[in-house]
C-alpha atoms as a PDB file:
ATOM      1  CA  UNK A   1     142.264 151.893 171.583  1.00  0.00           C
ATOM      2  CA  UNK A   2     139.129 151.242 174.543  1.00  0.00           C
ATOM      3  CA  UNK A   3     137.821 154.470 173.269  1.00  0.00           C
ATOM      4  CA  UNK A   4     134.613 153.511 171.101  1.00  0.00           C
ATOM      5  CA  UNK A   5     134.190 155.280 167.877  1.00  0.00           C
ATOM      6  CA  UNK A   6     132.212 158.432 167.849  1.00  0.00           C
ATOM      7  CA  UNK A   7     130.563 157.304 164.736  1.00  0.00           C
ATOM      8  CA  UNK A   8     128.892 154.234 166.877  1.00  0.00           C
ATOM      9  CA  UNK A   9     128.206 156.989 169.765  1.00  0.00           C
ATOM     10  CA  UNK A  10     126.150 159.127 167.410  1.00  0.00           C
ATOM     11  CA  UNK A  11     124.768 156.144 165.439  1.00  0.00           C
ATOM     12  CA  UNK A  12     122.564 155.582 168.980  1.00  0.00           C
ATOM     13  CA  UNK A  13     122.015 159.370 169.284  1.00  0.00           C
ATOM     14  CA  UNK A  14     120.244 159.297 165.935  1.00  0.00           C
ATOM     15  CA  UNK A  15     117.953 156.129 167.049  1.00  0.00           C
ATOM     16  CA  UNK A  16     117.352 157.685 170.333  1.00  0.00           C
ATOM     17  CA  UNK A  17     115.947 160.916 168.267  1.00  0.00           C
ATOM     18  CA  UNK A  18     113.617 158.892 165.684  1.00  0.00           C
ATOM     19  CA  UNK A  19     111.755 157.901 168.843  1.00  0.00           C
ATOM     20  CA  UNK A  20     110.662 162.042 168.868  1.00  0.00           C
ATOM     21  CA  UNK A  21     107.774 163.215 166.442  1.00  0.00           C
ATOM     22  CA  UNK A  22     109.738 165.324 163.994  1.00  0.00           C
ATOM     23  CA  UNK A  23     108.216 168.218 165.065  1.00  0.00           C
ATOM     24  CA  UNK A  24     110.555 167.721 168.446  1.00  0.00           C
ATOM     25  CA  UNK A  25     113.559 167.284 166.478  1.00  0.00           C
ATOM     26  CA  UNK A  26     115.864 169.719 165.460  1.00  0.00           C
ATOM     27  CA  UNK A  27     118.889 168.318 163.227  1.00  0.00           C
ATOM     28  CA  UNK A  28     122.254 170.021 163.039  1.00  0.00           C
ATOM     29  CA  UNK A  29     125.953 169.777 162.042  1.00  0.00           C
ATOM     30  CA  UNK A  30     129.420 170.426 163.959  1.00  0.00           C
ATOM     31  CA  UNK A  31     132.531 170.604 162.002  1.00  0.00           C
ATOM     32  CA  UNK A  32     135.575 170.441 163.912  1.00  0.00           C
ATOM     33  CA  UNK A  33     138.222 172.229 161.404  1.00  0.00           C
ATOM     34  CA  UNK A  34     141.027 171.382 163.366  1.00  0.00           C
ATOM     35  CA  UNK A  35     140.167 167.860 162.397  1.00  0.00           C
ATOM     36  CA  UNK A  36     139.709 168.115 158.214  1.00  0.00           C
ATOM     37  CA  UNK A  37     142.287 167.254 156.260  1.00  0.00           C
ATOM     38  CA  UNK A  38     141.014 168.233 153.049  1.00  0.00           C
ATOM     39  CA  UNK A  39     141.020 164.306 152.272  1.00  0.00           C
ATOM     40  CA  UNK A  40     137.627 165.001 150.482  1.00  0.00           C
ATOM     41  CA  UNK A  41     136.125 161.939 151.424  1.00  0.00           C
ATOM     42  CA  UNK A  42     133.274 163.075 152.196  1.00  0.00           C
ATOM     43  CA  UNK A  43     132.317 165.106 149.209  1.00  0.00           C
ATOM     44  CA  UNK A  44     133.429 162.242 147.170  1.00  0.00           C
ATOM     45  CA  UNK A  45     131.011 159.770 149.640  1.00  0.00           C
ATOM     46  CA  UNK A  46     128.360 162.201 148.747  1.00  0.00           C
ATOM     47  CA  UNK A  47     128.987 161.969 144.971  1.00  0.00           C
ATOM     48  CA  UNK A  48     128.373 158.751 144.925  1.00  0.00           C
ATOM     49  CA  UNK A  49     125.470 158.073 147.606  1.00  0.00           C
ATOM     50  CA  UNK A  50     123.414 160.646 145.703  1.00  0.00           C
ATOM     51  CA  UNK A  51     125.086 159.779 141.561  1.00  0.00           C
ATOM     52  CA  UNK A  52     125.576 163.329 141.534  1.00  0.00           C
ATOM     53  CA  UNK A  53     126.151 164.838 138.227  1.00  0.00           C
ATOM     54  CA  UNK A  54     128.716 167.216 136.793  1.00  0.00           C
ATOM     55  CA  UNK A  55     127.897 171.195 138.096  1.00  0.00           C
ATOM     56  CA  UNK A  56     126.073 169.386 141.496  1.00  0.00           C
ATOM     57  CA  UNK A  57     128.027 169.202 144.939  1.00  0.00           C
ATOM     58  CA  UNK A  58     126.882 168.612 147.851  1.00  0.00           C
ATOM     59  CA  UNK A  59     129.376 169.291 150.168  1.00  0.00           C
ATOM     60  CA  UNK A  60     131.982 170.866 148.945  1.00  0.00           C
ATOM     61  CA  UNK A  61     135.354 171.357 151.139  1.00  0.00           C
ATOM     62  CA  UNK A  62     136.679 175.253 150.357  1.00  0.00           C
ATOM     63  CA  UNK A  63     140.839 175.149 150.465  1.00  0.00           C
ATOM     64  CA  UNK A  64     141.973 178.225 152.382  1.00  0.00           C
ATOM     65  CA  UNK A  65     145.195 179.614 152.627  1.00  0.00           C
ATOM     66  CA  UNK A  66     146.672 182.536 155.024  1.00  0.00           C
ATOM     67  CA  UNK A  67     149.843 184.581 156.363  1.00  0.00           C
ATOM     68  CA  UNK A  68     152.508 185.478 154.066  1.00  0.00           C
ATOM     69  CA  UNK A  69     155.284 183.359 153.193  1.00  0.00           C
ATOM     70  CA  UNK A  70     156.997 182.029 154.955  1.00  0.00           C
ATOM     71  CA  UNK A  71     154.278 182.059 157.443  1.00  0.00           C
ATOM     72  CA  UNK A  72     151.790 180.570 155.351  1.00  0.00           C
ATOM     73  CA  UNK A  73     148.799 178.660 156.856  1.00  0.00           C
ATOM     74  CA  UNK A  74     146.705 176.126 154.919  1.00  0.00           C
ATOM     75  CA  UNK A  75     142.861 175.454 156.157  1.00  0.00           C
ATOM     76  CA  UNK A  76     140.037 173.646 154.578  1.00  0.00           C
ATOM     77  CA  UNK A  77     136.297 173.776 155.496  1.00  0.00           C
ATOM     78  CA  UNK A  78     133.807 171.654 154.431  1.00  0.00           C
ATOM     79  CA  UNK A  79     130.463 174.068 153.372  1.00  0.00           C
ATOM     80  CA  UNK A  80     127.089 171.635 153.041  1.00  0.00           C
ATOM     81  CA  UNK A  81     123.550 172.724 153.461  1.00  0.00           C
ATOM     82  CA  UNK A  82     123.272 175.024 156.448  1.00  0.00           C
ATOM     83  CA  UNK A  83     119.765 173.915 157.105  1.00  0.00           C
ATOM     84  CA  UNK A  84     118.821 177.417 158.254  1.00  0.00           C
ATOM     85  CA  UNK A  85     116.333 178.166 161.226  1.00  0.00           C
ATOM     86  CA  UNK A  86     114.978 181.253 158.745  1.00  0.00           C
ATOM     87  CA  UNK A  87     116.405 180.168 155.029  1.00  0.00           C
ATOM     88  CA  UNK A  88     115.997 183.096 152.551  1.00  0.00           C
ATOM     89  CA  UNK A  89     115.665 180.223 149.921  1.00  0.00           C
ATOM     90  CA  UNK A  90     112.333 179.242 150.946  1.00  0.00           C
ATOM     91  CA  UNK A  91     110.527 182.510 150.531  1.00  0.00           C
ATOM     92  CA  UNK A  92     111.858 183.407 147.159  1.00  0.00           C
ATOM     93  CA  UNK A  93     110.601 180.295 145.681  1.00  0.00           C
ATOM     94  CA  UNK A  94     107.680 180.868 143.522  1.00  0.00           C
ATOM     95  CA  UNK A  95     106.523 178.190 143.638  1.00  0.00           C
ATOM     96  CA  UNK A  96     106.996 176.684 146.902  1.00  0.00           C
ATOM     97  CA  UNK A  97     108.910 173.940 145.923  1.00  0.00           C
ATOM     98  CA  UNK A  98     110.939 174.240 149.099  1.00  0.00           C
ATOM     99  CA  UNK A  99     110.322 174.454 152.633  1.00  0.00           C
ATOM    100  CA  UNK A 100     111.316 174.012 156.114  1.00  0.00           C
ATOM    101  CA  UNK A 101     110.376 170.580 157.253  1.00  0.00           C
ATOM    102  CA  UNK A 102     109.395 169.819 161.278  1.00  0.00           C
ATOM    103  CA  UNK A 103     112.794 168.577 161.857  1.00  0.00           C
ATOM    104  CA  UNK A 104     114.214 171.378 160.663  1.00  0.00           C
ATOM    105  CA  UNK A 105     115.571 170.336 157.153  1.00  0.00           C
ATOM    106  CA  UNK A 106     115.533 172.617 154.195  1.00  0.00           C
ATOM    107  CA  UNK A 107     113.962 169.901 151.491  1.00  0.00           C
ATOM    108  CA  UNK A 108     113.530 170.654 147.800  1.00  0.00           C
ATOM    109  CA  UNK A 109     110.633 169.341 146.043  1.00  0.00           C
ATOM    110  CA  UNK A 110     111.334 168.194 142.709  1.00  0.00           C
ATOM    111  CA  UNK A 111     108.788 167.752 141.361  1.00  0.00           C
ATOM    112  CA  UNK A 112     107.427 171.361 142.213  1.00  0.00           C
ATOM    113  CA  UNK A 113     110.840 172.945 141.245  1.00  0.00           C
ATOM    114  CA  UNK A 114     110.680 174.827 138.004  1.00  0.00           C
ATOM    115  CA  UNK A 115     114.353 175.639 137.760  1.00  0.00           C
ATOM    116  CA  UNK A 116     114.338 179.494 138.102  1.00  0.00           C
ATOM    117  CA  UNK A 117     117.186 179.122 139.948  1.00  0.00           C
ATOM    118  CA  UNK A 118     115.986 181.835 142.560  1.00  0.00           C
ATOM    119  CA  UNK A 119     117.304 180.073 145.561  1.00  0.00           C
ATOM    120  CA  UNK A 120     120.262 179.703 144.034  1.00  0.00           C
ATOM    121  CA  UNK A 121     120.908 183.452 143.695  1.00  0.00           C
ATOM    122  CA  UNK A 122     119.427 183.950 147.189  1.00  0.00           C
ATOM    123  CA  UNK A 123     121.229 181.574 149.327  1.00  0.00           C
ATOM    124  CA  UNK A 124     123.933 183.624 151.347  1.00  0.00           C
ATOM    125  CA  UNK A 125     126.385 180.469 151.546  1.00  0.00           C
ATOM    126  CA  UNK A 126     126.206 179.101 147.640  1.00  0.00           C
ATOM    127  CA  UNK A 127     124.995 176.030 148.863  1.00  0.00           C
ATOM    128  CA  UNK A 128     122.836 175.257 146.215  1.00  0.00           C
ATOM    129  CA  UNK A 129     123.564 174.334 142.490  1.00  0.00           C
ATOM    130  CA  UNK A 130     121.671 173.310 139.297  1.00  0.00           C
ATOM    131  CA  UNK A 131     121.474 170.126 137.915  1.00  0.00           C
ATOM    132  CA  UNK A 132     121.245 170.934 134.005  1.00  0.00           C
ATOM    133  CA  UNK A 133     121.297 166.964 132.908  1.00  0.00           C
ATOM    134  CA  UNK A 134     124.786 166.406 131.955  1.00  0.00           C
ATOM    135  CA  UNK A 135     126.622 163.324 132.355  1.00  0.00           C
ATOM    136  CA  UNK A 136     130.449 162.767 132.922  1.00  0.00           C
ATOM    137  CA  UNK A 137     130.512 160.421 129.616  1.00  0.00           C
ATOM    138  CA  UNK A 138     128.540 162.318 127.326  1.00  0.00           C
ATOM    139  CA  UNK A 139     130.381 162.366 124.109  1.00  0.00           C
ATOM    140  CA  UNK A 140     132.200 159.402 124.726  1.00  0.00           C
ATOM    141  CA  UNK A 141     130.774 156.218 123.019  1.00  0.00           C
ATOM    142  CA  UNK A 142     128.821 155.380 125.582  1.00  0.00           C
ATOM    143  CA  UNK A 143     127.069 157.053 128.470  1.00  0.00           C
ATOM    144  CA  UNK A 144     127.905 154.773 131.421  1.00  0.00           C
ATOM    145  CA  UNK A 145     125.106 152.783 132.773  1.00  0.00           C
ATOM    146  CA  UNK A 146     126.271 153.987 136.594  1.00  0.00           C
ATOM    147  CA  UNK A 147     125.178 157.479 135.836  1.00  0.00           C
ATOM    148  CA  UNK A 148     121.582 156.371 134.998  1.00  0.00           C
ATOM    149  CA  UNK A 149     121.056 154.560 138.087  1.00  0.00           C
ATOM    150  CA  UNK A 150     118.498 155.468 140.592  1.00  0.00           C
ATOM    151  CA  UNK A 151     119.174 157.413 144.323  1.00  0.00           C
ATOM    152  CA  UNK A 152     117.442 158.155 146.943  1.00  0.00           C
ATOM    153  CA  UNK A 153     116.669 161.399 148.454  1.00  0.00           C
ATOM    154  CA  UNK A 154     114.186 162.415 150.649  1.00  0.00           C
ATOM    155  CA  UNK A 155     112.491 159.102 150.873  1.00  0.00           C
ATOM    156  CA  UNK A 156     112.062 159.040 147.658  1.00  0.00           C
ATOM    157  CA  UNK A 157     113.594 157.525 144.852  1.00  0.00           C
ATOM    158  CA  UNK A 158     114.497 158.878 141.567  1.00  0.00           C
ATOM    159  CA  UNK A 159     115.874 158.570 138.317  1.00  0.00           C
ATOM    160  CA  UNK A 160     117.978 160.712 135.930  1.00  0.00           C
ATOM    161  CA  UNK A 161     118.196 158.812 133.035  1.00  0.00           C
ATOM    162  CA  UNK A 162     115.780 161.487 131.197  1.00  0.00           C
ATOM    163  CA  UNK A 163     116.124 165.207 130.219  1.00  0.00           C
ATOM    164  CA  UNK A 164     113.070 165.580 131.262  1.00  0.00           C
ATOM    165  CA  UNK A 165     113.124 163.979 134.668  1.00  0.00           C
ATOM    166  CA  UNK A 166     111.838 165.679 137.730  1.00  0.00           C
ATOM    167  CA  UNK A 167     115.011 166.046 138.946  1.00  0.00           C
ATOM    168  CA  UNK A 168     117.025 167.204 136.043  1.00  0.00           C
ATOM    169  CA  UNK A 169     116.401 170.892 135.663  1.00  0.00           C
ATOM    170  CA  UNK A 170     115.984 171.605 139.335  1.00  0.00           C
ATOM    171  CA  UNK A 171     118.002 173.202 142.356  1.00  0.00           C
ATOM    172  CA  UNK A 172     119.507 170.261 144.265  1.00  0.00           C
ATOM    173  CA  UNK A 173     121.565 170.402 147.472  1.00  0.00           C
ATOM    174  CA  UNK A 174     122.795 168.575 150.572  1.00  0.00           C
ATOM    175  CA  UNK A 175     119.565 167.403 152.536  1.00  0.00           C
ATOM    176  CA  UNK A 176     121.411 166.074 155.677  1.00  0.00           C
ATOM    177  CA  UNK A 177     121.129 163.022 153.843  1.00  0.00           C
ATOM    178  CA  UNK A 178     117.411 162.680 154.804  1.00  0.00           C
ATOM    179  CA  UNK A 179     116.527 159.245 153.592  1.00  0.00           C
ATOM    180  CA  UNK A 180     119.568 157.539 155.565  1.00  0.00           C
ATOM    181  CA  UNK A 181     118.977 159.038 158.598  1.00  0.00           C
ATOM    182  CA  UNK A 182     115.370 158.072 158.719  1.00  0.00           C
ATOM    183  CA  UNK A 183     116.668 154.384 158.963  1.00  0.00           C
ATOM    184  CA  UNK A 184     119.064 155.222 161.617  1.00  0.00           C
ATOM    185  CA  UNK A 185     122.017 155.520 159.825  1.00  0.00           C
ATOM    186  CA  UNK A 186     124.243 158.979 159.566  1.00  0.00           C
ATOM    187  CA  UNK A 187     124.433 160.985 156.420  1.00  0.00           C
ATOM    188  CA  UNK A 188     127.486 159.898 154.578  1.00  0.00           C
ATOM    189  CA  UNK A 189     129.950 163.019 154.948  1.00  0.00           C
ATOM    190  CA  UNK A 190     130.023 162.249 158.790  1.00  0.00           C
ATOM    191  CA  UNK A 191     130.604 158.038 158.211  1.00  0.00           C
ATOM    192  CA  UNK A 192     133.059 159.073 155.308  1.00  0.00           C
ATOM    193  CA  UNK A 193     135.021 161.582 157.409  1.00  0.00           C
ATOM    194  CA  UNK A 194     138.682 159.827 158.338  1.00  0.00           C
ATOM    195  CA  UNK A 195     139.418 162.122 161.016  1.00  0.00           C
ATOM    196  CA  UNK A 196     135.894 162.339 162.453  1.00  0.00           C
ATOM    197  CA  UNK A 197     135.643 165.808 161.874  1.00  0.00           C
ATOM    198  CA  UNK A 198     131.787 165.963 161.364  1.00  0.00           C
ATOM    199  CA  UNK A 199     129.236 165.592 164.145  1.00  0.00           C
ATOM    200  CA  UNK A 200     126.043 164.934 163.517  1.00  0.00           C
ATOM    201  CA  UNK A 201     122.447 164.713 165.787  1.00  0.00           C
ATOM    202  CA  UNK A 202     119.445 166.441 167.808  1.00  0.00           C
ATOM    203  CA  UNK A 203     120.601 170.048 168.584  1.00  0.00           C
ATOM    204  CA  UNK A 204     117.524 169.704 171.114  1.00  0.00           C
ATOM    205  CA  UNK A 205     119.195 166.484 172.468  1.00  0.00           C
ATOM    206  CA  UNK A 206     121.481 168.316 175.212  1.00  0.00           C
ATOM    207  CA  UNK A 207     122.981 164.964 176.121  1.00  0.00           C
ATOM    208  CA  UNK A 208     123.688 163.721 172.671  1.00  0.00           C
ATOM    209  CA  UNK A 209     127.589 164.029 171.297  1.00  0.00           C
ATOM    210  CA  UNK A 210     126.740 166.655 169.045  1.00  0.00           C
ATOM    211  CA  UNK A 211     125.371 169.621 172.106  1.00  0.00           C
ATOM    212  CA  UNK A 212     128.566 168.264 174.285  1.00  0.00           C
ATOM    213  CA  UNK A 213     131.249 168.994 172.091  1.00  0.00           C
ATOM    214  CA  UNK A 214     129.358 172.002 171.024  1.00  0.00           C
ATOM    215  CA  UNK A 215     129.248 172.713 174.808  1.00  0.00           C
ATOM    216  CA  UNK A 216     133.021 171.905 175.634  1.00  0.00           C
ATOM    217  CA  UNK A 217     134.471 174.311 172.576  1.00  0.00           C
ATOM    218  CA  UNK A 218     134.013 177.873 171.147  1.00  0.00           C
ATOM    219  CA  UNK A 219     132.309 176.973 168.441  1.00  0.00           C
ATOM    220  CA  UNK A 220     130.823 179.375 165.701  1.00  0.00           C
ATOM    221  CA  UNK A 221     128.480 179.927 162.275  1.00  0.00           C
ATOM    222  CA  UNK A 222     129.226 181.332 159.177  1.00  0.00           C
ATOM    223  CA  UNK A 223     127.754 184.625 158.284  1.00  0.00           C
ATOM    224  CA  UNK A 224     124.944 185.492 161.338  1.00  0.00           C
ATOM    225  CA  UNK A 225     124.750 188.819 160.091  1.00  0.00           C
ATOM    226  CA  UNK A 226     122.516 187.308 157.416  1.00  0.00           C
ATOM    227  CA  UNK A 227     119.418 186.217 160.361  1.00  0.00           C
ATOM    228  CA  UNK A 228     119.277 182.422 158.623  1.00  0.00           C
ATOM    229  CA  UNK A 229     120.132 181.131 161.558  1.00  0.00           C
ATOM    230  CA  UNK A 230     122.190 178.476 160.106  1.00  0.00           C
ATOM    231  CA  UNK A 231     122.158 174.742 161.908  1.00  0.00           C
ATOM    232  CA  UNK A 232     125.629 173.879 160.753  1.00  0.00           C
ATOM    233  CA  UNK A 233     128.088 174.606 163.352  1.00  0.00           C
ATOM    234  CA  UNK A 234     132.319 175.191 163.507  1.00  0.00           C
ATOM    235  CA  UNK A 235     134.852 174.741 165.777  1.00  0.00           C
END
C-alpha cells in the first residue's frame, strides 16, 4: 500500500518531457499482457474521450485463445496506433494528409484527408478505420445530442454534427491521445487501464518508467518484418 501509483510516476515523466522541443521527444507505448484483463476499459475510455462513432476504434483489445481443450489458454491484447518510426501510411497518402510529427506521432489531418481510404489498406496492423458519419441513434426518434458534441484531437477541436464535416469522411485513429498529453496528462487507455497494464512516456527518456520496465523484461513488437518500426511495445 506505500507503493505510489505508476500512473502518478509517469504523470511526472510526461511533464519532465514537455520541457524537450518535440523534435527531442520520442513517444511510445508498453503493454504488459500479463497484466490485461480484457476489462476493455480502455477502449471504452477512448470511445468516449474522442465521441467516437460506430465503425471507429481506437484501441481495440483482440481476444485470443490457444492449446486444445482441455489445455486451453485465453489472452487479450490491446492493438492502438503503433506510431511507427517508418509508417507505410504516410507515403501512400495522396495527398499528404498524414505525417510523422517531431515527436514521433503519426497525426491525420482532417481537413487534408479525402477519404481514399489508402492508409487504411496499407497499414500492416489495421489500425486505422473510416469514419462514414453514422450515429448510434440514427433511426431512432431522435439522434442523441451526446453524439453531436465536440472533441478534441490534435489540439484541435472538432465537430461531427455534419455530413459534411472535416472529420466525417476521413481515416481516423488512435493519436496517443495528442491533445491530453500536451497538458501533461496521459492518454486515456493508460489512466483507464485497472491493472496498469499500459505504460506510457519518452522512449529517449532512459530514466523514465516506460525505458525501465522495457529494460527489466523481454519485451517485443508486432510484425518487424514489415520495417515500420513500430513505437508500441509488449511484454
Amino acid at each position: 500500500m506505500d507503493r505510489e501509483d505508476i500512473l502518478l510516476v509517469m504523470q511526472r515523466d510526461v511533464a519532465k518531457t514537455l520541457q524537450k522541443p518535440p523534435e527531442k521527444r520520442q513517444w511510445g507505448m508498453l503493454i504488459d499482457t500479463r497484466k490485461c484483463v480484457g476489462c476493455h476499459a480502455c477502449t471504452i475510455g477512448c470511445i468516449a474521450e474522442y465521441k467516437l462513432p460506430p465503425g471507429v476504434v481506437y484501441r481495440p483489445v483482440i481476444d485470443q485463445e490457444s492449446g486444445q481443450f482441455p489445455a486451453v489458454k485465453r489472452s487479450f491484447l490491446p492493438r492502438p496506433c503503433f506510431h511507427c518510426d517508418h509508417p507505410s501510411c504516410v507515403d501512400v497518402c495522396p495527398v499528404g494528409a498524414t505525417k510523422k510529427e517531431d515527436d514521433g506521432i503519426v497525426s491525420i489531418d482532417y481537413k487534408k484527408c479525402i477519404g481514399c481510404r489508402a492508409c487504411i489498406s496499407n497499414c500492416p496492423y489495421g489500425a486505422r478505420t473510416f469514419d462514414s458519419g453514422a450515429y448510434y441513434t440514427e433511426d431512432t426518434p431522435a439522434v442523441q445530442a451526446y453524439e453531436k458534441m465536440d472533441f478534441y484531437e490534435y489540439g484541435k477541436r472538432w465537430n461531427r454534427d455534419s455530413k459534411h464535416g472535416d472529420v466525417v469522411s476521413s481515416a481516423r485513429k488512435c493519436n496517443f491521445c495528442f491533445s491530453r498529453i500536451q497538458k501533461g496528462i496521459l492518454p486515456v487507455c493508460v489512466s483507464s487501464c485497472i491493472g496498469r497494464a499500459t505504460y506510457f512516456g519518452d522512449l529517449n527518456d532512459k530514466q523514465s518508467l516506460l525505458c525501465r520496465t522495457m529494460v527489466n523484461n523481454k519485451v517485443y513488437r508486432l510484425k518487424e518484418e514489415t520495417g515500420n518500426g513500430p513505437q508500441v511495445y509488449y511484454i
